[in-house]
N, C-alpha and C. Protein backbone atom coordinates (compact mmCIF):
# COMPACT_ATOMS: atom_id res chain seq x y z
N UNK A 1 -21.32 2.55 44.44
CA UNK A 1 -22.17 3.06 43.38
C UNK A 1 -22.99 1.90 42.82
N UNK A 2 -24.09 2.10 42.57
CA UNK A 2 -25.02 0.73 41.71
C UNK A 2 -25.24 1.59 40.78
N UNK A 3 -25.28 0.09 39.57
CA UNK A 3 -25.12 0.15 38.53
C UNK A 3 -26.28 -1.08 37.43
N UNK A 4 -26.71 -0.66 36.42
CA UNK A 4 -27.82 -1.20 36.04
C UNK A 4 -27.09 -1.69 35.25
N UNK A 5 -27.29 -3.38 34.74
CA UNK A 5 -27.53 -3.57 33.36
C UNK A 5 -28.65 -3.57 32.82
N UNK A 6 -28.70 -3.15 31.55
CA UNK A 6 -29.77 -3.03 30.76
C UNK A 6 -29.22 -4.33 29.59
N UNK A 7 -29.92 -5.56 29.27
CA UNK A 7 -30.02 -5.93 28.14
C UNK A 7 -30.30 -6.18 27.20
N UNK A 8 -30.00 -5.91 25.94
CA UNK A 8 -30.16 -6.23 24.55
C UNK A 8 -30.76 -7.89 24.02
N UNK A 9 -30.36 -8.48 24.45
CA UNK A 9 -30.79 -9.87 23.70
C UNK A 9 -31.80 -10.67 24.35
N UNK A 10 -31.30 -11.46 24.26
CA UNK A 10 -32.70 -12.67 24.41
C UNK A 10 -33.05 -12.51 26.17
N UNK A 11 -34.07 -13.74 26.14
CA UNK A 11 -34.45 -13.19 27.87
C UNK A 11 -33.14 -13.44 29.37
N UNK A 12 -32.71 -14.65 29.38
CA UNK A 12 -31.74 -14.71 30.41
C UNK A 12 -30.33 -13.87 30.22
N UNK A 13 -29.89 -13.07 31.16
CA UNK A 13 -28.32 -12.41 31.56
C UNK A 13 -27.12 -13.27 31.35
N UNK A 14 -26.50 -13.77 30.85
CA UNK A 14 -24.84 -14.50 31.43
C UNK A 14 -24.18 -13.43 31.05
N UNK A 15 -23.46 -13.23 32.04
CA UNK A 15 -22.09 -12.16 32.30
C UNK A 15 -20.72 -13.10 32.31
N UNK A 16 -19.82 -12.79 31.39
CA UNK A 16 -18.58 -12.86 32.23
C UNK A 16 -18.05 -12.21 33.20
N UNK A 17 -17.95 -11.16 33.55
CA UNK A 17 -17.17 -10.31 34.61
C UNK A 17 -17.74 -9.16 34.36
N UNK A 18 -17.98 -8.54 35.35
CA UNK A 18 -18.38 -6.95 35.42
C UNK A 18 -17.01 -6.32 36.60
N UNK A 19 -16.60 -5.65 36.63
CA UNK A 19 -15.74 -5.29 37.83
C UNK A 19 -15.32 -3.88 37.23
N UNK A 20 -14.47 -2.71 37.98
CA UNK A 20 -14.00 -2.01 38.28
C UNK A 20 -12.41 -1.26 38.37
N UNK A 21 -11.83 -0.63 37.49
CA UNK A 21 -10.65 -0.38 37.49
C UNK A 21 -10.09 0.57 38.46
N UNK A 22 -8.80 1.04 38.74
CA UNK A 22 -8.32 1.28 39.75
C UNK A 22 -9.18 2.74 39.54
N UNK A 23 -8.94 2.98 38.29
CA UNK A 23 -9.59 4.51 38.21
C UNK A 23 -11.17 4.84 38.23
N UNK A 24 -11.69 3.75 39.29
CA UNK A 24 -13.30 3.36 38.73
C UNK A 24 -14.01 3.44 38.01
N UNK A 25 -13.57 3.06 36.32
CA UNK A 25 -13.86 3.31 34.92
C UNK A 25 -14.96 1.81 35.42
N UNK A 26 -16.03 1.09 34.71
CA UNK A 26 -16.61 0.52 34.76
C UNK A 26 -16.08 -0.67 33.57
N UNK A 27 -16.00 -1.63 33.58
CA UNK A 27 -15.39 -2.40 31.99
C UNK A 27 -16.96 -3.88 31.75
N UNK A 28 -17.25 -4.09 30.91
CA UNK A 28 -17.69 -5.40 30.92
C UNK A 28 -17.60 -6.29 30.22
N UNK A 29 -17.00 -7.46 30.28
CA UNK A 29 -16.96 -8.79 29.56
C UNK A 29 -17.96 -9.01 28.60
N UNK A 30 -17.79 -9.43 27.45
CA UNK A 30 -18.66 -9.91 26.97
C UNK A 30 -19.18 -11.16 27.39
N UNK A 31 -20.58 -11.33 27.49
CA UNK A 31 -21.00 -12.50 27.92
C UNK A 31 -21.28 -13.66 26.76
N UNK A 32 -21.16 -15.29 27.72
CA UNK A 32 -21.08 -16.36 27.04
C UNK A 32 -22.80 -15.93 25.71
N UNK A 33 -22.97 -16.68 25.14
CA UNK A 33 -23.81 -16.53 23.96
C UNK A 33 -24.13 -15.16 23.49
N UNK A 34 -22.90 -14.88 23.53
CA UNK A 34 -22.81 -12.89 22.61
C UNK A 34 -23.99 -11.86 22.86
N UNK A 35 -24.32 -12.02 24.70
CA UNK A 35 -25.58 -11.05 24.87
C UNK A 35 -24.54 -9.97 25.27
N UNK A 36 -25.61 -9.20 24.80
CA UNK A 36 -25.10 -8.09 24.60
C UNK A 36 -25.69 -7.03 26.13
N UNK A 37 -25.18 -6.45 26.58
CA UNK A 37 -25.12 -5.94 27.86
C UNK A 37 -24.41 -3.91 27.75
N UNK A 38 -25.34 -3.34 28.61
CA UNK A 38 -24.40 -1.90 29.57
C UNK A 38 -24.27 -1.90 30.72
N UNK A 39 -23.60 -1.05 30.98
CA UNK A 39 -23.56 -0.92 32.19
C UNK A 39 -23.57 0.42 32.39
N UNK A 40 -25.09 1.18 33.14
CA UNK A 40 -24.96 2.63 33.30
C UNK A 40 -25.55 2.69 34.92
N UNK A 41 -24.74 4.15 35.36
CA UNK A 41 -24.96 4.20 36.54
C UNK A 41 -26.31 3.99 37.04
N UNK A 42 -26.78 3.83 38.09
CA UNK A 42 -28.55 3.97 38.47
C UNK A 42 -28.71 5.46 38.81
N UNK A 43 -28.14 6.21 38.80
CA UNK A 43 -28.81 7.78 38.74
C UNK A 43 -28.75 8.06 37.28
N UNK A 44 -28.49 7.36 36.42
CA UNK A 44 -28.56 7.89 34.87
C UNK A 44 -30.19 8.11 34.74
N UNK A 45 -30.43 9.54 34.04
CA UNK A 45 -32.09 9.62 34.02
C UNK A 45 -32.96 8.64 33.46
N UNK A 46 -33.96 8.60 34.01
CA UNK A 46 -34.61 7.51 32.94
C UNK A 46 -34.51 5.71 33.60
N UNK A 47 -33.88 5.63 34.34
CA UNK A 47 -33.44 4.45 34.75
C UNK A 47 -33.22 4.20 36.20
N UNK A 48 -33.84 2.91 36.96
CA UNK A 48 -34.04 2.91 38.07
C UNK A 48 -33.07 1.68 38.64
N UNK A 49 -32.39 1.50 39.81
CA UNK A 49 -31.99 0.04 40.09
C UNK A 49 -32.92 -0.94 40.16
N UNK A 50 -32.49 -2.34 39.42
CA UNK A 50 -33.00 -3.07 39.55
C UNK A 50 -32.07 -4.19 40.19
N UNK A 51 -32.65 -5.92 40.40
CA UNK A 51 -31.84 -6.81 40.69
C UNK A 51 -31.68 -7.33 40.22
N UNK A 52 -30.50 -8.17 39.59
CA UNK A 52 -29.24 -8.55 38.75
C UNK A 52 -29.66 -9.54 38.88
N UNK A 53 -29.82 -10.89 38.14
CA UNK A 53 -29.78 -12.42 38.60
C UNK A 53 -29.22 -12.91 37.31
N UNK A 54 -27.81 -13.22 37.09
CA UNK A 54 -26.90 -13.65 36.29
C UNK A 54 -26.07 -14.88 36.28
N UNK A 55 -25.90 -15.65 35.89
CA UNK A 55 -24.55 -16.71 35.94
C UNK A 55 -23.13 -16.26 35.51
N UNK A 56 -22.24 -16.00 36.45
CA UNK A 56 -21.09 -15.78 36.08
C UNK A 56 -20.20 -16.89 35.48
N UNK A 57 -19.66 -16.81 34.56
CA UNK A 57 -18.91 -17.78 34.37
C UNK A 57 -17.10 -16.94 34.01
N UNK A 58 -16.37 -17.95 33.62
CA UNK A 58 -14.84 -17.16 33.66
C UNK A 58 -14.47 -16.06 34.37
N UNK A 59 -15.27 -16.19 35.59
CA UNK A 59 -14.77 -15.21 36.67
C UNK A 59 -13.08 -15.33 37.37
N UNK A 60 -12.56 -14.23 36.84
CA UNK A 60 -10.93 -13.71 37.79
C UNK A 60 -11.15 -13.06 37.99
N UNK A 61 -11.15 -12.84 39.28
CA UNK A 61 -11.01 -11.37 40.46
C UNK A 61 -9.52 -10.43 40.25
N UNK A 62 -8.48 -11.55 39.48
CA UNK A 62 -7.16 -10.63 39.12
C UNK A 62 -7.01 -9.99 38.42
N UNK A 63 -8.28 -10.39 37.36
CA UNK A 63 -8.04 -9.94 35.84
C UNK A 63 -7.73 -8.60 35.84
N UNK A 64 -6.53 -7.55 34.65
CA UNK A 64 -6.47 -6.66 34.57
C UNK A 64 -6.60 -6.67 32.74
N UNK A 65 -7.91 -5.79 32.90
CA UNK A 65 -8.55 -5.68 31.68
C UNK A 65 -6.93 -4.64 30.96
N UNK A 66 -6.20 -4.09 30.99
CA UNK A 66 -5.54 -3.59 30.25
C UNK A 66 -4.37 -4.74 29.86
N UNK A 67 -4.57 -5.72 30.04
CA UNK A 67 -3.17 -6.77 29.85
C UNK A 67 -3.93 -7.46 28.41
N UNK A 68 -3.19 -7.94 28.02
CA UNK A 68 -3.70 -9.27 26.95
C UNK A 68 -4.13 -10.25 26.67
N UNK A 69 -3.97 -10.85 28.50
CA UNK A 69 -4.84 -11.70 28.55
C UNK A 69 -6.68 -11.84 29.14
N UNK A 70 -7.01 -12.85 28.84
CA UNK A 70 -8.57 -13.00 28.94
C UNK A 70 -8.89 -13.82 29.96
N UNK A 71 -9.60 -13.62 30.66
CA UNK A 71 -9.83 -14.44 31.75
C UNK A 71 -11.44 -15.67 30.81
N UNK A 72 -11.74 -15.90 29.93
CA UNK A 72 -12.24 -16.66 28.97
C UNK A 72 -11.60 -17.34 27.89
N UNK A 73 -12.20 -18.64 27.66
CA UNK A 73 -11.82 -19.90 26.68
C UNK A 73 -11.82 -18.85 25.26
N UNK A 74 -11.34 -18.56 24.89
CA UNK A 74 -11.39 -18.34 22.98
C UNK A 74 -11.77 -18.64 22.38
N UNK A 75 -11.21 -20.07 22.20
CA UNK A 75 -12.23 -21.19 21.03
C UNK A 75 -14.05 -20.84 21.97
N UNK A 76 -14.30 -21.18 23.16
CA UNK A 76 -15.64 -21.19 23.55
C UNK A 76 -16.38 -20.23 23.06
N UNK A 77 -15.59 -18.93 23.39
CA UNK A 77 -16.31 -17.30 22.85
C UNK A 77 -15.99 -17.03 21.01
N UNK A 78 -15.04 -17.94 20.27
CA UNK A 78 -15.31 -17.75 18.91
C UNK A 78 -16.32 -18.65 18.52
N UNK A 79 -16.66 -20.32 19.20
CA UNK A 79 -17.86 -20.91 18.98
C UNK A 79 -19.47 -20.02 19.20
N UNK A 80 -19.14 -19.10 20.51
CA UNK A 80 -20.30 -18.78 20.94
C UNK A 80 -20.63 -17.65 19.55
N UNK A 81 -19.65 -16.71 19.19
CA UNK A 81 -19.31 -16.06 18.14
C UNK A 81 -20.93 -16.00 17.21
N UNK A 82 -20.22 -17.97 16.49
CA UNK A 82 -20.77 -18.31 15.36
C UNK A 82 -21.63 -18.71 15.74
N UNK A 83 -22.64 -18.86 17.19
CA UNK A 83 -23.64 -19.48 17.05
C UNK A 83 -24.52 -18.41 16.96
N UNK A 84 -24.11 -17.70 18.17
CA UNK A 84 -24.79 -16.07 17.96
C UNK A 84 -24.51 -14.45 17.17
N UNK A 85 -24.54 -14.66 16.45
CA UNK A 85 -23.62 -13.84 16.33
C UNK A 85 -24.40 -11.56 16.09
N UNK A 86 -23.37 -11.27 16.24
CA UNK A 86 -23.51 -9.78 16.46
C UNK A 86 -24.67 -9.26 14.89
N UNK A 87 -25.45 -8.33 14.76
CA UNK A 87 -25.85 -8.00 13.75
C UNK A 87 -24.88 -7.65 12.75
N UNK A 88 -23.38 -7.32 13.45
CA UNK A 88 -22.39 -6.94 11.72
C UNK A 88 -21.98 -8.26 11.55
N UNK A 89 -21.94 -9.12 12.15
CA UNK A 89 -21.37 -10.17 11.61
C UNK A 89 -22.08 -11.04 11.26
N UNK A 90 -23.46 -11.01 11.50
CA UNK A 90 -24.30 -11.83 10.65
C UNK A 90 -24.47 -11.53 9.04
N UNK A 91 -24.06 -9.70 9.21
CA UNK A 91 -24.44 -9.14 8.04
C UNK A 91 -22.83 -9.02 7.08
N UNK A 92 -21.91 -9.27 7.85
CA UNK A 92 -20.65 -9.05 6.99
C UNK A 92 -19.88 -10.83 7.42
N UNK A 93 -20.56 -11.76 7.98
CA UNK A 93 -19.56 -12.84 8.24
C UNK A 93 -18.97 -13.38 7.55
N UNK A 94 -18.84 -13.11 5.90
CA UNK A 94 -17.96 -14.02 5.02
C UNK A 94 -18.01 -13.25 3.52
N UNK A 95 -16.98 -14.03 3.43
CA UNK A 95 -15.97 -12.95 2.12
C UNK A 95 -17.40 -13.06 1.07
N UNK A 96 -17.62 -13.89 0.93
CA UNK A 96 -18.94 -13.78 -0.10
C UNK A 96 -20.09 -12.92 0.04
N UNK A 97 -20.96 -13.05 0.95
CA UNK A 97 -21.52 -11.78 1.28
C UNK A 97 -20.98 -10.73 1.13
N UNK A 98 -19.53 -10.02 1.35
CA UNK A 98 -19.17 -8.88 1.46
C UNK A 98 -19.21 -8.65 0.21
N UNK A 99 -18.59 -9.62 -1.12
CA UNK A 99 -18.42 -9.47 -2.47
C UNK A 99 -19.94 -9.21 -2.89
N UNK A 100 -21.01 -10.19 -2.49
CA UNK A 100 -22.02 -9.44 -3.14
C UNK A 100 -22.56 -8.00 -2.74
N UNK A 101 -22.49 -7.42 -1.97
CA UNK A 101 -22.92 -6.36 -1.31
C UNK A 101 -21.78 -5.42 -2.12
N UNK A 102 -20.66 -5.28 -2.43
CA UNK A 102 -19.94 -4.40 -3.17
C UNK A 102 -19.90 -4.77 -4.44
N UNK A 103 -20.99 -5.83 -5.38
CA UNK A 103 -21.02 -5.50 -6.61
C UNK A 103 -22.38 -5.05 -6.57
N UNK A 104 -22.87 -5.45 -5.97
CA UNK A 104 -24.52 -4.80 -5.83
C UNK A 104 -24.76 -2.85 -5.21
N UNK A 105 -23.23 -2.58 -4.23
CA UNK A 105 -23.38 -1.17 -4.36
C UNK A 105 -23.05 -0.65 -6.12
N UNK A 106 -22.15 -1.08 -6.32
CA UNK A 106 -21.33 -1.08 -7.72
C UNK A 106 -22.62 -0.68 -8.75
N UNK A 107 -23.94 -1.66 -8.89
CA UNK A 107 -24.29 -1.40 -9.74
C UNK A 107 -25.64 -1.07 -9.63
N UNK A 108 -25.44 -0.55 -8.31
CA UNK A 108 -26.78 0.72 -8.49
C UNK A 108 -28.33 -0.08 -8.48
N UNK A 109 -29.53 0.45 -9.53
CA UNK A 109 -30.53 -0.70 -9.79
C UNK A 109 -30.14 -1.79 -10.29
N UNK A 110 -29.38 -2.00 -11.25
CA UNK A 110 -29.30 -2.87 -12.03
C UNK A 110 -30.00 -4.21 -11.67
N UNK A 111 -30.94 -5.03 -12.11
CA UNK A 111 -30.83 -6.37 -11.32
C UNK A 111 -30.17 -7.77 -12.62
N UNK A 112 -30.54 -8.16 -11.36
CA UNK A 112 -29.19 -9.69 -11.81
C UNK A 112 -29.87 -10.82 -11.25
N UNK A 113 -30.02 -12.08 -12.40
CA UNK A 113 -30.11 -13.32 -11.82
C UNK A 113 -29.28 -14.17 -10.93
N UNK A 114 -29.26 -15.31 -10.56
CA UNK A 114 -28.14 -15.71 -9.68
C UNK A 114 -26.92 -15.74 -10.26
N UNK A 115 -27.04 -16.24 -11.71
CA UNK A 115 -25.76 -16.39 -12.47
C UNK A 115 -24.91 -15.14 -12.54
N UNK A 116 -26.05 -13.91 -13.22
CA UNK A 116 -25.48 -12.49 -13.59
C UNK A 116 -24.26 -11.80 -12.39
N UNK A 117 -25.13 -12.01 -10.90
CA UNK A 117 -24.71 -11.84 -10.12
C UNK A 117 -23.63 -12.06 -9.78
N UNK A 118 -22.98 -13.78 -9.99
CA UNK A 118 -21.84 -14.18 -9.65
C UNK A 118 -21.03 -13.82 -10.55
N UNK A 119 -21.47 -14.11 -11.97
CA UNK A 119 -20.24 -13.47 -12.92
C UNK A 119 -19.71 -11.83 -12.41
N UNK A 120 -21.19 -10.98 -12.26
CA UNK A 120 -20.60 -9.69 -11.57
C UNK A 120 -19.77 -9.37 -10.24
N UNK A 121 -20.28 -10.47 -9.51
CA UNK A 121 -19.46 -10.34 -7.94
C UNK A 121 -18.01 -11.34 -8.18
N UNK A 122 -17.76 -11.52 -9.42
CA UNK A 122 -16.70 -12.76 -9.75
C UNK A 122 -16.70 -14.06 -8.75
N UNK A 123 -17.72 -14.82 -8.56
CA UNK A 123 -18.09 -15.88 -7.83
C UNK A 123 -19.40 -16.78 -8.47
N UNK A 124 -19.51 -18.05 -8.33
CA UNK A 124 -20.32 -18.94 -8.63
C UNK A 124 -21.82 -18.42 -8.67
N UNK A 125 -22.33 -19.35 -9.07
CA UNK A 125 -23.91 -19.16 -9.26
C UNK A 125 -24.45 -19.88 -7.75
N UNK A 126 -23.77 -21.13 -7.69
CA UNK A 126 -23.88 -21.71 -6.43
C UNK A 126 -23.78 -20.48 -4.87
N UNK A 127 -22.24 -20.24 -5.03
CA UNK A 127 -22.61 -19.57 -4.21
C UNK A 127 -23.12 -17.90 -3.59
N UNK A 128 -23.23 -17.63 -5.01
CA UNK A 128 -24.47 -16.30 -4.41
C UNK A 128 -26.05 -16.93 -4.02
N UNK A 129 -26.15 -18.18 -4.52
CA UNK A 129 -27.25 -18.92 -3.93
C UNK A 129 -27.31 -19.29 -2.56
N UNK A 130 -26.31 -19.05 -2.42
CA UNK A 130 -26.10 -19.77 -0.60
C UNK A 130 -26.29 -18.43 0.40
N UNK A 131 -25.56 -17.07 -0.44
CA UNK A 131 -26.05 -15.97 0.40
C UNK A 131 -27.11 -15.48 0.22
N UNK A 132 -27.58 -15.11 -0.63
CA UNK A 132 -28.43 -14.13 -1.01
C UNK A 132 -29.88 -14.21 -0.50
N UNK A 133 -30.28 -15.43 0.64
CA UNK A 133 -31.46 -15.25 1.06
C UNK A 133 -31.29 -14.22 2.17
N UNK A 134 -30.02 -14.18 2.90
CA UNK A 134 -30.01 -13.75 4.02
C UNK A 134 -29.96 -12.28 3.68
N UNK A 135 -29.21 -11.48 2.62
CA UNK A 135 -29.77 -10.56 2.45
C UNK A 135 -30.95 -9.71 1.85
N UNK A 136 -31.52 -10.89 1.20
CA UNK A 136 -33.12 -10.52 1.16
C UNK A 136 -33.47 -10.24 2.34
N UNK A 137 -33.87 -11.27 3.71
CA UNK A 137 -34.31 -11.10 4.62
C UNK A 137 -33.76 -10.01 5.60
N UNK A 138 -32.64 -9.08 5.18
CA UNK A 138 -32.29 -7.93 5.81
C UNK A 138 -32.90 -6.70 4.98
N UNK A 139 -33.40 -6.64 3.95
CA UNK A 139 -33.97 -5.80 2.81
C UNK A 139 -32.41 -5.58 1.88
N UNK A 140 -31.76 -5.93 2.45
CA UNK A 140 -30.81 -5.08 1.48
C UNK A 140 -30.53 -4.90 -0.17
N UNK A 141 -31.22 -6.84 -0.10
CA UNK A 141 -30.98 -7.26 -1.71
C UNK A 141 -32.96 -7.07 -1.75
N UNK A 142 -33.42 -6.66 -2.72
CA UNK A 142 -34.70 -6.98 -3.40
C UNK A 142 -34.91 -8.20 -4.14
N UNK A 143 -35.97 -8.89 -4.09
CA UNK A 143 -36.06 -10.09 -4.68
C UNK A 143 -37.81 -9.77 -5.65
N UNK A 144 -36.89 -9.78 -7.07
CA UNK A 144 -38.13 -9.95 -7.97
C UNK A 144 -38.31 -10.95 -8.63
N UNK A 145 -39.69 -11.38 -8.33
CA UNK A 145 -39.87 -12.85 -8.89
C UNK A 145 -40.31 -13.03 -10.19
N UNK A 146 -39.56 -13.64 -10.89
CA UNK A 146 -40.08 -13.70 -12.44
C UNK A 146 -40.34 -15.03 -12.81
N UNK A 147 -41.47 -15.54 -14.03
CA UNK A 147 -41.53 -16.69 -14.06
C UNK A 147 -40.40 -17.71 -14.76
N UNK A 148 -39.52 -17.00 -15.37
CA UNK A 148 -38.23 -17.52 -15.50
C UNK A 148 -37.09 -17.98 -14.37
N UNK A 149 -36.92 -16.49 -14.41
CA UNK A 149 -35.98 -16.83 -13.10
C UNK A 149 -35.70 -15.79 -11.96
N UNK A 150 -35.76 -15.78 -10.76
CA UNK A 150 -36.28 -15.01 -9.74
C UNK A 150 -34.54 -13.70 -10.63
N UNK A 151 -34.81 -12.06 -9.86
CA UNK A 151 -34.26 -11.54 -10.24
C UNK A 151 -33.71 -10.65 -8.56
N UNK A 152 -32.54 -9.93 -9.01
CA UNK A 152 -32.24 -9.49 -7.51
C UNK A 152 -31.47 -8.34 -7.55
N UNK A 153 -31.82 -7.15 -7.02
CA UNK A 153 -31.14 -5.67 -7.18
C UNK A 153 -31.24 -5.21 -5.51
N UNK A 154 -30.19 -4.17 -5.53
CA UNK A 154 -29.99 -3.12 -4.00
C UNK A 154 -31.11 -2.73 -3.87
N UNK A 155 -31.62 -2.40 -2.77
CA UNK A 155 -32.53 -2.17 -2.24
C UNK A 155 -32.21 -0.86 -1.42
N UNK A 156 -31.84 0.22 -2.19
CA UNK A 156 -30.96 1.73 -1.26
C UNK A 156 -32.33 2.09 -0.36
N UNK A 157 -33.46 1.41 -0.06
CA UNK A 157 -34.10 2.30 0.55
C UNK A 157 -34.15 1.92 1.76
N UNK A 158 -33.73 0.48 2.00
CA UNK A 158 -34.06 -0.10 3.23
C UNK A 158 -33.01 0.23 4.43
N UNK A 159 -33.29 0.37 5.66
CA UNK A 159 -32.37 0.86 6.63
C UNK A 159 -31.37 0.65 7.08
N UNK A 160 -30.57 -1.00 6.71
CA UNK A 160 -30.08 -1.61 6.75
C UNK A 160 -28.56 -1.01 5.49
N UNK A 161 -29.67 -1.15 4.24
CA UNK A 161 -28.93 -0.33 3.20
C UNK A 161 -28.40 0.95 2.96
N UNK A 162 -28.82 1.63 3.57
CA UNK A 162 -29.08 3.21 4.00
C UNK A 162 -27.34 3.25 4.83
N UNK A 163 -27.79 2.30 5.84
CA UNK A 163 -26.12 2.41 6.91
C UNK A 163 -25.05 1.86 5.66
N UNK A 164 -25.02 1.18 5.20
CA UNK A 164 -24.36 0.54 4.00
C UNK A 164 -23.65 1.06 3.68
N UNK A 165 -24.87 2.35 2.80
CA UNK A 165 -24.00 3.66 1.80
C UNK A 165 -23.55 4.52 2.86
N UNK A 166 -23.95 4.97 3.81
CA UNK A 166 -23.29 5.93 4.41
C UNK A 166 -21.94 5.16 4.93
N UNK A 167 -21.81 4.03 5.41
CA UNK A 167 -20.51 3.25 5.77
C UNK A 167 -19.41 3.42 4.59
N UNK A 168 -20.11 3.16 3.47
CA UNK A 168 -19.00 2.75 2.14
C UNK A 168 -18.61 4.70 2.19
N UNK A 169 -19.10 5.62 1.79
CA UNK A 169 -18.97 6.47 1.83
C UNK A 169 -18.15 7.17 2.62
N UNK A 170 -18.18 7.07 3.85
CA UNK A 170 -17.56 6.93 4.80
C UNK A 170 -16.24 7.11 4.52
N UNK A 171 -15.58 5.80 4.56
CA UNK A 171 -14.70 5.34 4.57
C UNK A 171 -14.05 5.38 2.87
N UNK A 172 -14.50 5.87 2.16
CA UNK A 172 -13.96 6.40 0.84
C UNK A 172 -13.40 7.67 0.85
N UNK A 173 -14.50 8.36 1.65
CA UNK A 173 -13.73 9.74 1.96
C UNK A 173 -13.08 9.92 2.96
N UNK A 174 -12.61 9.21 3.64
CA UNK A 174 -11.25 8.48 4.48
C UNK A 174 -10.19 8.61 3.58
N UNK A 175 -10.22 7.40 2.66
CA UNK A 175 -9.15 6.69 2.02
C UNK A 175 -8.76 8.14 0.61
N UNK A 176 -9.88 8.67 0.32
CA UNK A 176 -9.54 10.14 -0.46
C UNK A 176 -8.31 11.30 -0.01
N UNK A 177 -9.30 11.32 1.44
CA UNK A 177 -8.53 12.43 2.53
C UNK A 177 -7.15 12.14 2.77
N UNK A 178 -7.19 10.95 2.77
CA UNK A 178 -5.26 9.97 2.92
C UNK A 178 -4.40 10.31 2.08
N UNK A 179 -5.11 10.09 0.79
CA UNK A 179 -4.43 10.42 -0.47
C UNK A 179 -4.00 11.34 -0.96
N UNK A 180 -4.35 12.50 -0.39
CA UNK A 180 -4.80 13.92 -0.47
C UNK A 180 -3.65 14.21 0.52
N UNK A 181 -3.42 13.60 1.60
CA UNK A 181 -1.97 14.80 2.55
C UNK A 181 -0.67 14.11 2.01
């Protein structure tokens, strides 16, 4: 059977392993610098074979993807992790970010200077300064500039924010439904 990858990230392929289970389920490695990769058949509509030109690296031909072990370095793929990292984990990679993003669902429009912010997210002035560009540049936080002092509120409209609330939501009416049997 041939099989296409299609990829997501930047221009060159690295694969760790693509291979085949006994039950010819298809599995794929994540590859070195966190590109992101499928694997769909070439009769899937819409999609034609093409040719593959990849660097394999941490190739085992033994590997059995249902065991525990990895036929890849750890530390290499948690470095590669942090250099590249996935859109949730750029957007959720540290306890601080997450704190501002749940006092900022918390309080709706409200906006907040850097200070307001940290007293509200119970954290420094410093460091909501250290996050808060990056969620500007996702829309999530709004940035209003005042000639005092710049100001900063949720931004529920942006798409980014949008998955946010439906995530938090989500998973509230999870933790409701739990409570509830």
């Amino acid at each position: 059977m041939l099989f296409i990858i299609s990829k997501f990230s930047s221009s060159n392929i690295t694969l760790a392993f693509v291979g085949f289970n006994a039950n010819d389920n298809v599995f794929l490695h994540p590859g070195v610098g966190n590109t992101y990769a499928r694997v769909v058949p070439a009769t899937y509509p819409g999609h034609r074979p093409i040719k593959i030109v990849a660097t394999l690296v941490y190739t085992n031909m033994n590997h059995d993807p249902t065991t525990s072990e990895t036929p890849w370095n750890q530390d290499e793929m948690a470095e590669s992790r942090d250099e590249n990292p996935s859109g949730w984990l750029y957007l959720t990679g540290n306890e601080s970010t997450q704190r501002i993003i749940d006092a900022l669902l918390d309080a709706g429009t409200r906006e907040f200077n850097k200070s307001e912010l940290g007293d509200y997210a119970g954290m420094t002035r410093q460091t909501v300064g250290n996050h808060i560009d990056r969620l500007v540049e996702l829309n999530v936080v709004e940035k209003i500039e005042r000639r005092k002092s710049d100001r900063y509120r949720f931004n529920p409209e942006s798409q980014v924010s949008q998955k946010i609330i439906e995530t938090n939501g989500a998973v509230i009416a999870k933790r409701l439904s739990e409570e509830e049997d």
